[in-house]
PDB file of N, CA and C in Angstrom:
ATOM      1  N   UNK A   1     -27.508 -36.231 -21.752  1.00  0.00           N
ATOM      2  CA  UNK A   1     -27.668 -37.673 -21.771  1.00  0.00           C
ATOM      3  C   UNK A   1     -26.733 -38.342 -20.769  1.00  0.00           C
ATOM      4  N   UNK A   2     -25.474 -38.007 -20.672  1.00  0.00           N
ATOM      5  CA  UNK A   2     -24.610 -38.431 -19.548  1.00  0.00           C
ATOM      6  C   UNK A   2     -24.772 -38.219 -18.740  1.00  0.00           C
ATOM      7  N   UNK A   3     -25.315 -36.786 -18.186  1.00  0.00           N
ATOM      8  CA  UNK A   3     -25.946 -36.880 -16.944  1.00  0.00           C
ATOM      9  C   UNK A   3     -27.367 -38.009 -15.880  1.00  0.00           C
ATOM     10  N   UNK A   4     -27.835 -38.419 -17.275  1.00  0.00           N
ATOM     11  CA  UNK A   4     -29.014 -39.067 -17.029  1.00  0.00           C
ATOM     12  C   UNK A   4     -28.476 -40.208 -16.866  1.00  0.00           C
ATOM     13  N   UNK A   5     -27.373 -40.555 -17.445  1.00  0.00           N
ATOM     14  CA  UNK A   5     -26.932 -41.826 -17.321  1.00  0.00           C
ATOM     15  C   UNK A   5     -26.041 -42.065 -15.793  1.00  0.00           C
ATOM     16  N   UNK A   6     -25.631 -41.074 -15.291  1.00  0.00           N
ATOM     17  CA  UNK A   6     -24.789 -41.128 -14.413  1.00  0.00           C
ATOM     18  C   UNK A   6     -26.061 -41.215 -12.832  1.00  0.00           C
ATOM     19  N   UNK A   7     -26.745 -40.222 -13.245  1.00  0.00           N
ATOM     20  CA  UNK A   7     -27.770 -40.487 -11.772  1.00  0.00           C
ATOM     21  C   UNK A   7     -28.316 -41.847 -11.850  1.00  0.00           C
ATOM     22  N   UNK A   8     -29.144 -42.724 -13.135  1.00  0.00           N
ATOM     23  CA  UNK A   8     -29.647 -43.411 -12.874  1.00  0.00           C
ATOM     24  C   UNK A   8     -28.685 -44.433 -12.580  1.00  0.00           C
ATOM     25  N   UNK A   9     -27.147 -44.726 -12.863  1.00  0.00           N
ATOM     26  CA  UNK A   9     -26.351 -46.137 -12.339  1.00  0.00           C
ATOM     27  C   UNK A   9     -25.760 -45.199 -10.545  1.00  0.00           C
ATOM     28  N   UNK A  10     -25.914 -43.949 -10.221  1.00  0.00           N
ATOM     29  CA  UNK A  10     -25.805 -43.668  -8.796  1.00  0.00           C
ATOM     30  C   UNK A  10     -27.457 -44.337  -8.071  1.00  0.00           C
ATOM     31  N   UNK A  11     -28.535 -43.895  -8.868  1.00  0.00           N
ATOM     32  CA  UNK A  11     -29.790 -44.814  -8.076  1.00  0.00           C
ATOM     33  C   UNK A  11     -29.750 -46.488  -7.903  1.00  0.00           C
ATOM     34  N   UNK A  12     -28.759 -46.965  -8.629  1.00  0.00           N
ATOM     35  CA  UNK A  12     -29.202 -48.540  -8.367  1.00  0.00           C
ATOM     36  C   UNK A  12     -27.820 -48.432  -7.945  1.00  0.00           C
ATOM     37  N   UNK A  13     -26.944 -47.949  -7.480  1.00  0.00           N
ATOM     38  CA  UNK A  13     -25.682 -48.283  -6.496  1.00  0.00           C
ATOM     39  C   UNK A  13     -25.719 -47.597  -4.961  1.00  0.00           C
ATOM     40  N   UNK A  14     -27.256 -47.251  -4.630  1.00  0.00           N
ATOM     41  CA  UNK A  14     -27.401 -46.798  -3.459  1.00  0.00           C
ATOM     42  C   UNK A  14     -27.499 -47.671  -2.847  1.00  0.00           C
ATOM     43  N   UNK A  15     -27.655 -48.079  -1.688  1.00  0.00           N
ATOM     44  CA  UNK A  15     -27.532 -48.998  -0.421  1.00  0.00           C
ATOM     45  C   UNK A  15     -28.360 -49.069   0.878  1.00  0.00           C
ATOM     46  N   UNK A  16     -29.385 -48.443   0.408  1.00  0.00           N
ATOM     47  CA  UNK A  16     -30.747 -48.353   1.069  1.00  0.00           C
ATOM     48  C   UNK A  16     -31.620 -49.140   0.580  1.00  0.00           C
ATOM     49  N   UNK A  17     -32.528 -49.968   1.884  1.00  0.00           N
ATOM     50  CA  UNK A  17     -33.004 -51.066   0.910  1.00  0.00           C
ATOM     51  C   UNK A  17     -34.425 -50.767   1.820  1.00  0.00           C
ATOM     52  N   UNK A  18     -35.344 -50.486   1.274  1.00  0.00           N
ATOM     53  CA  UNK A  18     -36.622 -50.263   2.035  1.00  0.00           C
ATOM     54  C   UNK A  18     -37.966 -51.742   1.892  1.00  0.00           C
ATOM     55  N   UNK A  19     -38.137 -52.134   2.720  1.00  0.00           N
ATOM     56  CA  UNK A  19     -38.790 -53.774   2.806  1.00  0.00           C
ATOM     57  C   UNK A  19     -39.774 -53.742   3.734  1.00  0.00           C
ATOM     58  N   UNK A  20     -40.995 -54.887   3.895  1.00  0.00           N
ATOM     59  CA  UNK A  20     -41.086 -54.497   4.817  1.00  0.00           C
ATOM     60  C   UNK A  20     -41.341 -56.071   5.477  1.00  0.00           C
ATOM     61  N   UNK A  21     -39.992 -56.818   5.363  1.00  0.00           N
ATOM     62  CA  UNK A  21     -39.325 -57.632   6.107  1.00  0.00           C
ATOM     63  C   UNK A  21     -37.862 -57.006   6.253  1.00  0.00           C
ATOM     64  N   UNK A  22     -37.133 -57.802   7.214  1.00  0.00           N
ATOM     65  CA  UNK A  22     -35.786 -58.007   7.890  1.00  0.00           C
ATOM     66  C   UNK A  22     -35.345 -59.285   8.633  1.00  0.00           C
ATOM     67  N   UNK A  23     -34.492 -60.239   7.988  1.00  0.00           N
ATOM     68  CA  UNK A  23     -34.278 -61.203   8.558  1.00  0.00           C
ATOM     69  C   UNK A  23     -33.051 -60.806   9.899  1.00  0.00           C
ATOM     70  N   UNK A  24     -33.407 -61.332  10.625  1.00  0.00           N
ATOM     71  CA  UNK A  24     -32.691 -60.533  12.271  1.00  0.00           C
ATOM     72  C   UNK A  24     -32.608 -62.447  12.537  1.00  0.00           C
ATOM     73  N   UNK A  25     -31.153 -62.831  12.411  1.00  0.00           N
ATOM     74  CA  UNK A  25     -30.500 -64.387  12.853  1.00  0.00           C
ATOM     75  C   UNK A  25     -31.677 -65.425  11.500  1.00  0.00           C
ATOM     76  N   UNK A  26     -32.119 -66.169  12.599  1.00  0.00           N
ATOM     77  CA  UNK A  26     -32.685 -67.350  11.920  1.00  0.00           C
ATOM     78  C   UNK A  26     -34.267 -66.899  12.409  1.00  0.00           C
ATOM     79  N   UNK A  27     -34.727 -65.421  12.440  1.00  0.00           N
ATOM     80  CA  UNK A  27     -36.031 -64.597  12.635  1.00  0.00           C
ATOM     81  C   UNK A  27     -36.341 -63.664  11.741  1.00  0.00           C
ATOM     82  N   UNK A  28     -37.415 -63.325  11.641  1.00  0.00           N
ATOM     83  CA  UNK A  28     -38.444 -62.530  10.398  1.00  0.00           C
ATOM     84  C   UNK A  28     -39.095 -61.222  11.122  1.00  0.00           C
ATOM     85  N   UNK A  29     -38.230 -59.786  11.086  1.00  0.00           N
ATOM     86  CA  UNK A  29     -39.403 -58.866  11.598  1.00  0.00           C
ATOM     87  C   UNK A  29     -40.301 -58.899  10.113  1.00  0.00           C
ATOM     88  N   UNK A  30     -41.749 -58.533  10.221  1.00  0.00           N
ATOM     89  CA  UNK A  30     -42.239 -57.938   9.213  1.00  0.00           C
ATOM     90  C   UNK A  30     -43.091 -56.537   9.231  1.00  0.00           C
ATOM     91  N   UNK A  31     -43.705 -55.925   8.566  1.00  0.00           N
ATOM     92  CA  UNK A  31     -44.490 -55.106   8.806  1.00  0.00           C
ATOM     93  C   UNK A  31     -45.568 -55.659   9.259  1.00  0.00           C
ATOM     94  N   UNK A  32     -46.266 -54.890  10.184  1.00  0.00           N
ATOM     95  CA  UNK A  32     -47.346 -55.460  11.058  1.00  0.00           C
ATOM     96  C   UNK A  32     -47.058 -55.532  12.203  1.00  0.00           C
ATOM     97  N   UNK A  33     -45.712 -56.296  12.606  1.00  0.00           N
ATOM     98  CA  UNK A  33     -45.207 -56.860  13.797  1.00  0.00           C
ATOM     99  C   UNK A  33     -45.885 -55.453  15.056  1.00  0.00           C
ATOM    100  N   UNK A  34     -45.585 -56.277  16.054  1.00  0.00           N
ATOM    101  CA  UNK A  34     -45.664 -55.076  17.345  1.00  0.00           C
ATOM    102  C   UNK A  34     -44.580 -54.593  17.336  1.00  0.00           C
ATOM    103  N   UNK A  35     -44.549 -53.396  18.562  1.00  0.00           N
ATOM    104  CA  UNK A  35     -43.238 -53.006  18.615  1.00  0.00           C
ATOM    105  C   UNK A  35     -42.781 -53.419  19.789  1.00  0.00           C
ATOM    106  N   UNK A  36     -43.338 -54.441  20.482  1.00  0.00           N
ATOM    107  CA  UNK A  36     -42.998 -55.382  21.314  1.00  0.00           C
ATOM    108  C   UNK A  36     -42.177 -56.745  20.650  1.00  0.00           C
ATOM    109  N   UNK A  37     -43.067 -56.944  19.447  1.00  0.00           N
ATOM    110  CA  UNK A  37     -41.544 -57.685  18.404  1.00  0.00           C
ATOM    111  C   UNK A  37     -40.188 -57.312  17.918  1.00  0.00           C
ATOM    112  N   UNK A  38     -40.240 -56.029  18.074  1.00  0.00           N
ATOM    113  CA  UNK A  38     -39.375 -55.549  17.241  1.00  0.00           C
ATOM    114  C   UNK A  38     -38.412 -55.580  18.434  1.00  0.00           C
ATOM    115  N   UNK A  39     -38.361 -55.101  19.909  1.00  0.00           N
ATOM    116  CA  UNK A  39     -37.791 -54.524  20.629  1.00  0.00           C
ATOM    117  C   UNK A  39     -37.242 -56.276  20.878  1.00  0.00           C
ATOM    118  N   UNK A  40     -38.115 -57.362  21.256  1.00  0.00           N
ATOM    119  CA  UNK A  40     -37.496 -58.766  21.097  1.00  0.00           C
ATOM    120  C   UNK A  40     -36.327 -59.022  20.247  1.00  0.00           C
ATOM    121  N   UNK A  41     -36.566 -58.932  19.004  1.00  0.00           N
ATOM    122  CA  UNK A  41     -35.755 -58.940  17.949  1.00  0.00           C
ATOM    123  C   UNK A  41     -34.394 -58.246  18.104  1.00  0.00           C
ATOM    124  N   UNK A  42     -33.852 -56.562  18.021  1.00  0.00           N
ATOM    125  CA  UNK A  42     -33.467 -55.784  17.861  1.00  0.00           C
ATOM    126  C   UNK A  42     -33.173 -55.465  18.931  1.00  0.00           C
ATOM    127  N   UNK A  43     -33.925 -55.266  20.067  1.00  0.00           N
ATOM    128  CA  UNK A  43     -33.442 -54.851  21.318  1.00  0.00           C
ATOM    129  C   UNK A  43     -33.805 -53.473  21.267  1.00  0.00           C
ATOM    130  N   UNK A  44     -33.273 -52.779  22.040  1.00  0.00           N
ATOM    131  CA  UNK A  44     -33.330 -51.166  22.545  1.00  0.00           C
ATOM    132  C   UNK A  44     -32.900 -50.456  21.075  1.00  0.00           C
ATOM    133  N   UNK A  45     -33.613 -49.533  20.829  1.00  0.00           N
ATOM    134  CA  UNK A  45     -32.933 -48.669  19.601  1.00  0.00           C
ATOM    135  C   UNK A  45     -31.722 -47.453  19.943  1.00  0.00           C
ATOM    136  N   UNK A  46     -31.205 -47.169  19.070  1.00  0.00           N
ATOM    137  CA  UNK A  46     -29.736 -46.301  19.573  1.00  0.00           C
ATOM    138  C   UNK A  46     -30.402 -44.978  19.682  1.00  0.00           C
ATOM    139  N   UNK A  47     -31.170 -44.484  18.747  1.00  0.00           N
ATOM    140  CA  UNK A  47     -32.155 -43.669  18.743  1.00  0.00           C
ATOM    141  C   UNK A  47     -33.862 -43.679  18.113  1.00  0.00           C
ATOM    142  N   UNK A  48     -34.482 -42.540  19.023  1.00  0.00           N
ATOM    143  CA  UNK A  48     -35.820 -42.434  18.597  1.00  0.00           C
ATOM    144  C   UNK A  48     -36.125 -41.138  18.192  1.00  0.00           C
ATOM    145  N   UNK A  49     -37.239 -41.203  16.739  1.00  0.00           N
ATOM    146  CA  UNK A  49     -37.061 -39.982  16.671  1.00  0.00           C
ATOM    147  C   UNK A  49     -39.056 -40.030  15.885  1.00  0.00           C
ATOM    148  N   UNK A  50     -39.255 -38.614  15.587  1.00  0.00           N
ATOM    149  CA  UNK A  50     -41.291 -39.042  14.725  1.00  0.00           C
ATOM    150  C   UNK A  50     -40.559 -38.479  13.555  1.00  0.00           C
ATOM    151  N   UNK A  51     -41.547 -39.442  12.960  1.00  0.00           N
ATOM    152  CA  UNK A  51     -41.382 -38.821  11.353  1.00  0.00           C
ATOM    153  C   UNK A  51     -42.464 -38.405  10.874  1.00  0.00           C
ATOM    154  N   UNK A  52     -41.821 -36.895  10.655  1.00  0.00           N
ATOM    155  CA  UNK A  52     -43.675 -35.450  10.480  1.00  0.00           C
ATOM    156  C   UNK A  52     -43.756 -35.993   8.740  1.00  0.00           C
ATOM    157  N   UNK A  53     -45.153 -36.275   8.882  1.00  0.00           N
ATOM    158  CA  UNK A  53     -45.450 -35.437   7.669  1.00  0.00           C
ATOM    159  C   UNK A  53     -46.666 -34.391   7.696  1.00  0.00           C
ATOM    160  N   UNK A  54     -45.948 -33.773   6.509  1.00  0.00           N
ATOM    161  CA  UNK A  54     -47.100 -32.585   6.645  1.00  0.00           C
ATOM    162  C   UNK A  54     -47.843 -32.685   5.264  1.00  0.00           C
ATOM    163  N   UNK A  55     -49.034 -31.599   5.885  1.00  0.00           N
ATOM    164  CA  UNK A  55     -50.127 -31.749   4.904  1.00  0.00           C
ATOM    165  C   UNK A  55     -50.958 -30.042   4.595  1.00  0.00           C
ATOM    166  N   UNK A  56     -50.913 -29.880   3.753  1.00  0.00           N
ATOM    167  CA  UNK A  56     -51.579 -28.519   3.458  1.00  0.00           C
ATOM    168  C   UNK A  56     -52.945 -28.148   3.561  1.00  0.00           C
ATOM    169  N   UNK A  57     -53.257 -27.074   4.543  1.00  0.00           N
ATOM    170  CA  UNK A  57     -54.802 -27.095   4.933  1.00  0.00           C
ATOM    171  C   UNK A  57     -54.596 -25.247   4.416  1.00  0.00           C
ATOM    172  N   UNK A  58     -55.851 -25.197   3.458  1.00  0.00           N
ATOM    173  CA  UNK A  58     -56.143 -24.419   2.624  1.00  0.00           C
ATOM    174  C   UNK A  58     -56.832 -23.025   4.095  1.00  0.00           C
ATOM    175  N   UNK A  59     -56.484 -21.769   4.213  1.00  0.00           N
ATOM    176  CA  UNK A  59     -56.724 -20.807   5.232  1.00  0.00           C
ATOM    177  C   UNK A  59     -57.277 -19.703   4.277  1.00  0.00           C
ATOM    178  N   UNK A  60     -58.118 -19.200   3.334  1.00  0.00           N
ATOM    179  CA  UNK A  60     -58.241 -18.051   3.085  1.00  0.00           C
ATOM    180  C   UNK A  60     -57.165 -17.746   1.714  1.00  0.00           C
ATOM    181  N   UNK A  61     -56.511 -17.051   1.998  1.00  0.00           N
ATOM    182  CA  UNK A  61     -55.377 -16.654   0.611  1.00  0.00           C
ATOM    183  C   UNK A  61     -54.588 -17.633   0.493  1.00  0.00           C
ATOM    184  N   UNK A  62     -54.032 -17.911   1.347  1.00  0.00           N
ATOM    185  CA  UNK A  62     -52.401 -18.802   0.957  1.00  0.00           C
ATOM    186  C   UNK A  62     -52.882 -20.225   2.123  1.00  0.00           C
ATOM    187  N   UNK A  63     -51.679 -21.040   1.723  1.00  0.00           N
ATOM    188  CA  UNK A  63     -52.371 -22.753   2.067  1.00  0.00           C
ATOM    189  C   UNK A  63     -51.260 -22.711   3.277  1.00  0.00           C
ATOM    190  N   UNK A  64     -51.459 -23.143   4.672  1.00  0.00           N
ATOM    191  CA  UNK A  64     -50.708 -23.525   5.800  1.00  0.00           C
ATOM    192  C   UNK A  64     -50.438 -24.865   5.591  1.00  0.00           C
ATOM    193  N   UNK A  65     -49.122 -24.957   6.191  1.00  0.00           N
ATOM    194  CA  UNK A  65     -48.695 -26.368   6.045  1.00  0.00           C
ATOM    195  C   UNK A  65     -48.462 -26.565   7.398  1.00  0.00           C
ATOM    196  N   UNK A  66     -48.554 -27.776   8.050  1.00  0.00           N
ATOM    197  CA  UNK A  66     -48.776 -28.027   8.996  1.00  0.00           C
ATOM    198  C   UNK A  66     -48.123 -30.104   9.096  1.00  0.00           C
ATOM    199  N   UNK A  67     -47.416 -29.733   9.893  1.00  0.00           N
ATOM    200  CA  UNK A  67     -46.230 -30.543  10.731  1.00  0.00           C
ATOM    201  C   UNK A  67     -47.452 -31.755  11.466  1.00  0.00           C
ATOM    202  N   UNK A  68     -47.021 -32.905  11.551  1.00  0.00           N
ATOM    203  CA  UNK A  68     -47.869 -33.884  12.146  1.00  0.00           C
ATOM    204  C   UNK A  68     -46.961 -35.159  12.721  1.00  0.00           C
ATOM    205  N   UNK A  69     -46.689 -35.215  13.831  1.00  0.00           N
ATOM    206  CA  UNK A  69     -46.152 -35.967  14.536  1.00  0.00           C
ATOM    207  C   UNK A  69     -46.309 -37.632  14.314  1.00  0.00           C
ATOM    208  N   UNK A  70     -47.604 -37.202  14.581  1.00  0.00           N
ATOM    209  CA  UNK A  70     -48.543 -38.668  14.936  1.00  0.00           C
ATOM    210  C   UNK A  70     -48.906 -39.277  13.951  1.00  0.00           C
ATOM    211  N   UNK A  71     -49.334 -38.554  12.591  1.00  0.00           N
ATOM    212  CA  UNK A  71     -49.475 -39.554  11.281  1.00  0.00           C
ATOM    213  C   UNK A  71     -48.019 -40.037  10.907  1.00  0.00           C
ATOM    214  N   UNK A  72     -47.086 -39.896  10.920  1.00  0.00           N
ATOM    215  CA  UNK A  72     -45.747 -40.470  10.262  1.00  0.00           C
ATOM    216  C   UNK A  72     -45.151 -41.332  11.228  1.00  0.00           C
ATOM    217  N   UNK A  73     -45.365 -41.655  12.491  1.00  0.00           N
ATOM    218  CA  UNK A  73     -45.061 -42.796  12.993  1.00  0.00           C
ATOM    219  C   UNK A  73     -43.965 -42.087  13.760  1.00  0.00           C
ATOM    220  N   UNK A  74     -43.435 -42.996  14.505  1.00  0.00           N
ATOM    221  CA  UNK A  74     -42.142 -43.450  15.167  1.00  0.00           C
ATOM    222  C   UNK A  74     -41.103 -44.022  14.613  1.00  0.00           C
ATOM    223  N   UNK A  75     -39.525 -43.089  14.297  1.00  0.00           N
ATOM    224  CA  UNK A  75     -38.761 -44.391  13.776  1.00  0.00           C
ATOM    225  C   UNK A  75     -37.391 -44.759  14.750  1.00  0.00           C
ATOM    226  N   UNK A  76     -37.630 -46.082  14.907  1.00  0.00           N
ATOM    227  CA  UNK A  76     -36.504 -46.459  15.551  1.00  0.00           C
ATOM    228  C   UNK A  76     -35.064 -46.769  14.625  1.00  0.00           C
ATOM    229  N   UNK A  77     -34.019 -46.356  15.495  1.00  0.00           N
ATOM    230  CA  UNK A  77     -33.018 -46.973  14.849  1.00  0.00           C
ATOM    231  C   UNK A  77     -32.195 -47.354  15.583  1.00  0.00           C
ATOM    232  N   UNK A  78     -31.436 -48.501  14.259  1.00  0.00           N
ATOM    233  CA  UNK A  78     -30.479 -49.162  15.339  1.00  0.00           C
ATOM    234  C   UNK A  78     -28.861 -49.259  14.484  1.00  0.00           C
ATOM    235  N   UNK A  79     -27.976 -49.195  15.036  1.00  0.00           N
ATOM    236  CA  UNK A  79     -26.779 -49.931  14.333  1.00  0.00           C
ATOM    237  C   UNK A  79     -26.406 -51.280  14.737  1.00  0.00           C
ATOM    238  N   UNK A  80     -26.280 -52.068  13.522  1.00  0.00           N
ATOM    239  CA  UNK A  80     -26.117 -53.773  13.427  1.00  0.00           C
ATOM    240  C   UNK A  80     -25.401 -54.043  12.367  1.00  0.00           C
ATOM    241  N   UNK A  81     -24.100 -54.974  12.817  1.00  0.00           N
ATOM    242  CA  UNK A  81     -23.440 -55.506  11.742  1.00  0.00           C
ATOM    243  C   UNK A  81     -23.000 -54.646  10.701  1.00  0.00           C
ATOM    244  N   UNK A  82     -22.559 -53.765  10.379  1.00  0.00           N
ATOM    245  CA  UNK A  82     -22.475 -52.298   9.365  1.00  0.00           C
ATOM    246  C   UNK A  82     -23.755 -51.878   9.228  1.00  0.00           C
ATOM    247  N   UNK A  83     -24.788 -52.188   9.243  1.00  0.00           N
ATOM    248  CA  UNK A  83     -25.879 -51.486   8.971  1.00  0.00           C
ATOM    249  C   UNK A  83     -26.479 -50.376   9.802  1.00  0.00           C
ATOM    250  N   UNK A  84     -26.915 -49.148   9.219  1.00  0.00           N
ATOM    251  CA  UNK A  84     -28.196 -49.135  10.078  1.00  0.00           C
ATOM    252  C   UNK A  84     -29.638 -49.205   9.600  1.00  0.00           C
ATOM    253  N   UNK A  85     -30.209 -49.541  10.821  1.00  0.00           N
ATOM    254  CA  UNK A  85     -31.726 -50.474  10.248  1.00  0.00           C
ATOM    255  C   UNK A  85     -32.707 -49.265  10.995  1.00  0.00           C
ATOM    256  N   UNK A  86     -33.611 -48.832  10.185  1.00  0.00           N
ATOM    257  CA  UNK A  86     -34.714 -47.550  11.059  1.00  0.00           C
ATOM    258  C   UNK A  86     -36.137 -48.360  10.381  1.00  0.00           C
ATOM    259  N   UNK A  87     -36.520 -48.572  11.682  1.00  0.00           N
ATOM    260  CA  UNK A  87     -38.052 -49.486  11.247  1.00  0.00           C
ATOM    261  C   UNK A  87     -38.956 -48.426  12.051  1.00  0.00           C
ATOM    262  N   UNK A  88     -39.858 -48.093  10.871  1.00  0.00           N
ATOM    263  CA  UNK A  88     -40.824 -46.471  11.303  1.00  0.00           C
ATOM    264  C   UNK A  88     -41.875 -47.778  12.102  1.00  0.00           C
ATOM    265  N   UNK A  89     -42.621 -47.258  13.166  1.00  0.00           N
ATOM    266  CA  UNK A  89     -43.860 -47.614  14.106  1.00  0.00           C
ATOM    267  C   UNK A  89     -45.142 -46.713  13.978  1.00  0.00           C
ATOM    268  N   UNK A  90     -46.362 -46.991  13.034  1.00  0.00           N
ATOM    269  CA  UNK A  90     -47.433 -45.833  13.319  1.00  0.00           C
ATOM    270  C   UNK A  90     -48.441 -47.119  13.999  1.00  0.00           C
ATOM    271  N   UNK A  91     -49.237 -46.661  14.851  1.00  0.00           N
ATOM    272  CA  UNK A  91     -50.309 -46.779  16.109  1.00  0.00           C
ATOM    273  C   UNK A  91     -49.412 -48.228  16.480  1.00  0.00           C
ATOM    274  N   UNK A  92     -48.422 -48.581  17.084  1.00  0.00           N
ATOM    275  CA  UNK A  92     -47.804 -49.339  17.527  1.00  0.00           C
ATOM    276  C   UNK A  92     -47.466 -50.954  17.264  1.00  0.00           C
ATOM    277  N   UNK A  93     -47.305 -50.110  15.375  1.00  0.00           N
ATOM    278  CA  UNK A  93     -47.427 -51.761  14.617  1.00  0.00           C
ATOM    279  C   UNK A  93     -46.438 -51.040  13.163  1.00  0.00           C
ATOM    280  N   UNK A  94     -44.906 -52.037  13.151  1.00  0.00           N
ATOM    281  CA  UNK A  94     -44.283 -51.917  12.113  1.00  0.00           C
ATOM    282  C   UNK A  94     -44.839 -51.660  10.657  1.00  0.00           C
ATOM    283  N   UNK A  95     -44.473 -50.695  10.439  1.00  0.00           N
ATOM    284  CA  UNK A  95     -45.041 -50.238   8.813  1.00  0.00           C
ATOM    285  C   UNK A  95     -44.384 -50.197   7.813  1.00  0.00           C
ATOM    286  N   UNK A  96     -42.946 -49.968   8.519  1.00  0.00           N
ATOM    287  CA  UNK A  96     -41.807 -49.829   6.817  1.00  0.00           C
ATOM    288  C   UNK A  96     -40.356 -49.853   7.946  1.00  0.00           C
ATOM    289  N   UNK A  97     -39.480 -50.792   6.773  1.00  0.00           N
ATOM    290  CA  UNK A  97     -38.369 -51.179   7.521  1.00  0.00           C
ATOM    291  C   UNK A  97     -37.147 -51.035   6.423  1.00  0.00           C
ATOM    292  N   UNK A  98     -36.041 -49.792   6.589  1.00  0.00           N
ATOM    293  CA  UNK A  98     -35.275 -49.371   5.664  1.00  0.00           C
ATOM    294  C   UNK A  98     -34.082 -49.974   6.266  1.00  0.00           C
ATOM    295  N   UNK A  99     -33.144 -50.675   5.319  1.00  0.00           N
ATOM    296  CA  UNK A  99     -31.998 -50.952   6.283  1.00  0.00           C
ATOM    297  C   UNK A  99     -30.890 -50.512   5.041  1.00  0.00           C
ATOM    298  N   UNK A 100     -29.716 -49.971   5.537  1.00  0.00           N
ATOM    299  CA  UNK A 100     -28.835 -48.966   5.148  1.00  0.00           C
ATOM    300  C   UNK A 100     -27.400 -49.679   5.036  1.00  0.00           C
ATOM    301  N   UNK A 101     -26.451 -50.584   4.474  1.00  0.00           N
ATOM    302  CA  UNK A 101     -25.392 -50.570   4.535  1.00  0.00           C
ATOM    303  C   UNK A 101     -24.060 -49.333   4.997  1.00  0.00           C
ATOM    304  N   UNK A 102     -23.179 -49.594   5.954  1.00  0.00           N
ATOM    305  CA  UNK A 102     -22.544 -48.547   6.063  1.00  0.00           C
ATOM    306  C   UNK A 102     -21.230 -48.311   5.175  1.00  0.00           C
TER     307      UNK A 102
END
């Protein structure tokens, strides 16, 4: 029971906040945006990286899993103000925007 009690007050004292707005000054990224908004907003990201997901395609005996670039988007990130902010990009339109206290 203490254990249960201890993960669930570590889950609501995490500091990841997944939205899919970000107020950036007296501006609104949202999901949807381009990533021509975003780069307005935010500027250059510190890094770029894809986010795979994979998916299991059934072969005969055993199931292959298989890595996918292109369905999980693009995520940029940036460091701002203690934060860092990684706003994923799939077909070149904001989809999910996690921002991270440091």
């Amino acid at each position: 029971m203490r254990l249960r009690l201890i993960v669930i007050l570590f889950a609501f004292s995490a500091t990841v906040h997944a939205s899919s707005t970000l107020r950036v000054g007296n501006q609104v990224l949202t999901a949807g945006d381009s990533r021509e908004r975003v780069t307005e907003l935010l500027g250059k990201p510190s890094s770029k990286s894809h986010k795979r997901v994979s998916r299991s395609r059934s072969s005969g005996r055993g199931g292959v899993r298989v890595a996918s670039k292109d369905q999980g988007g693009e995520q940029w990130r940036y460091r701002r103000d203690g934060h860092v902010t990684v706003v994923t990009i799939v077909d070149g339109r904001v989809s999910d925007i996690e921002d991270d206290r440091l």
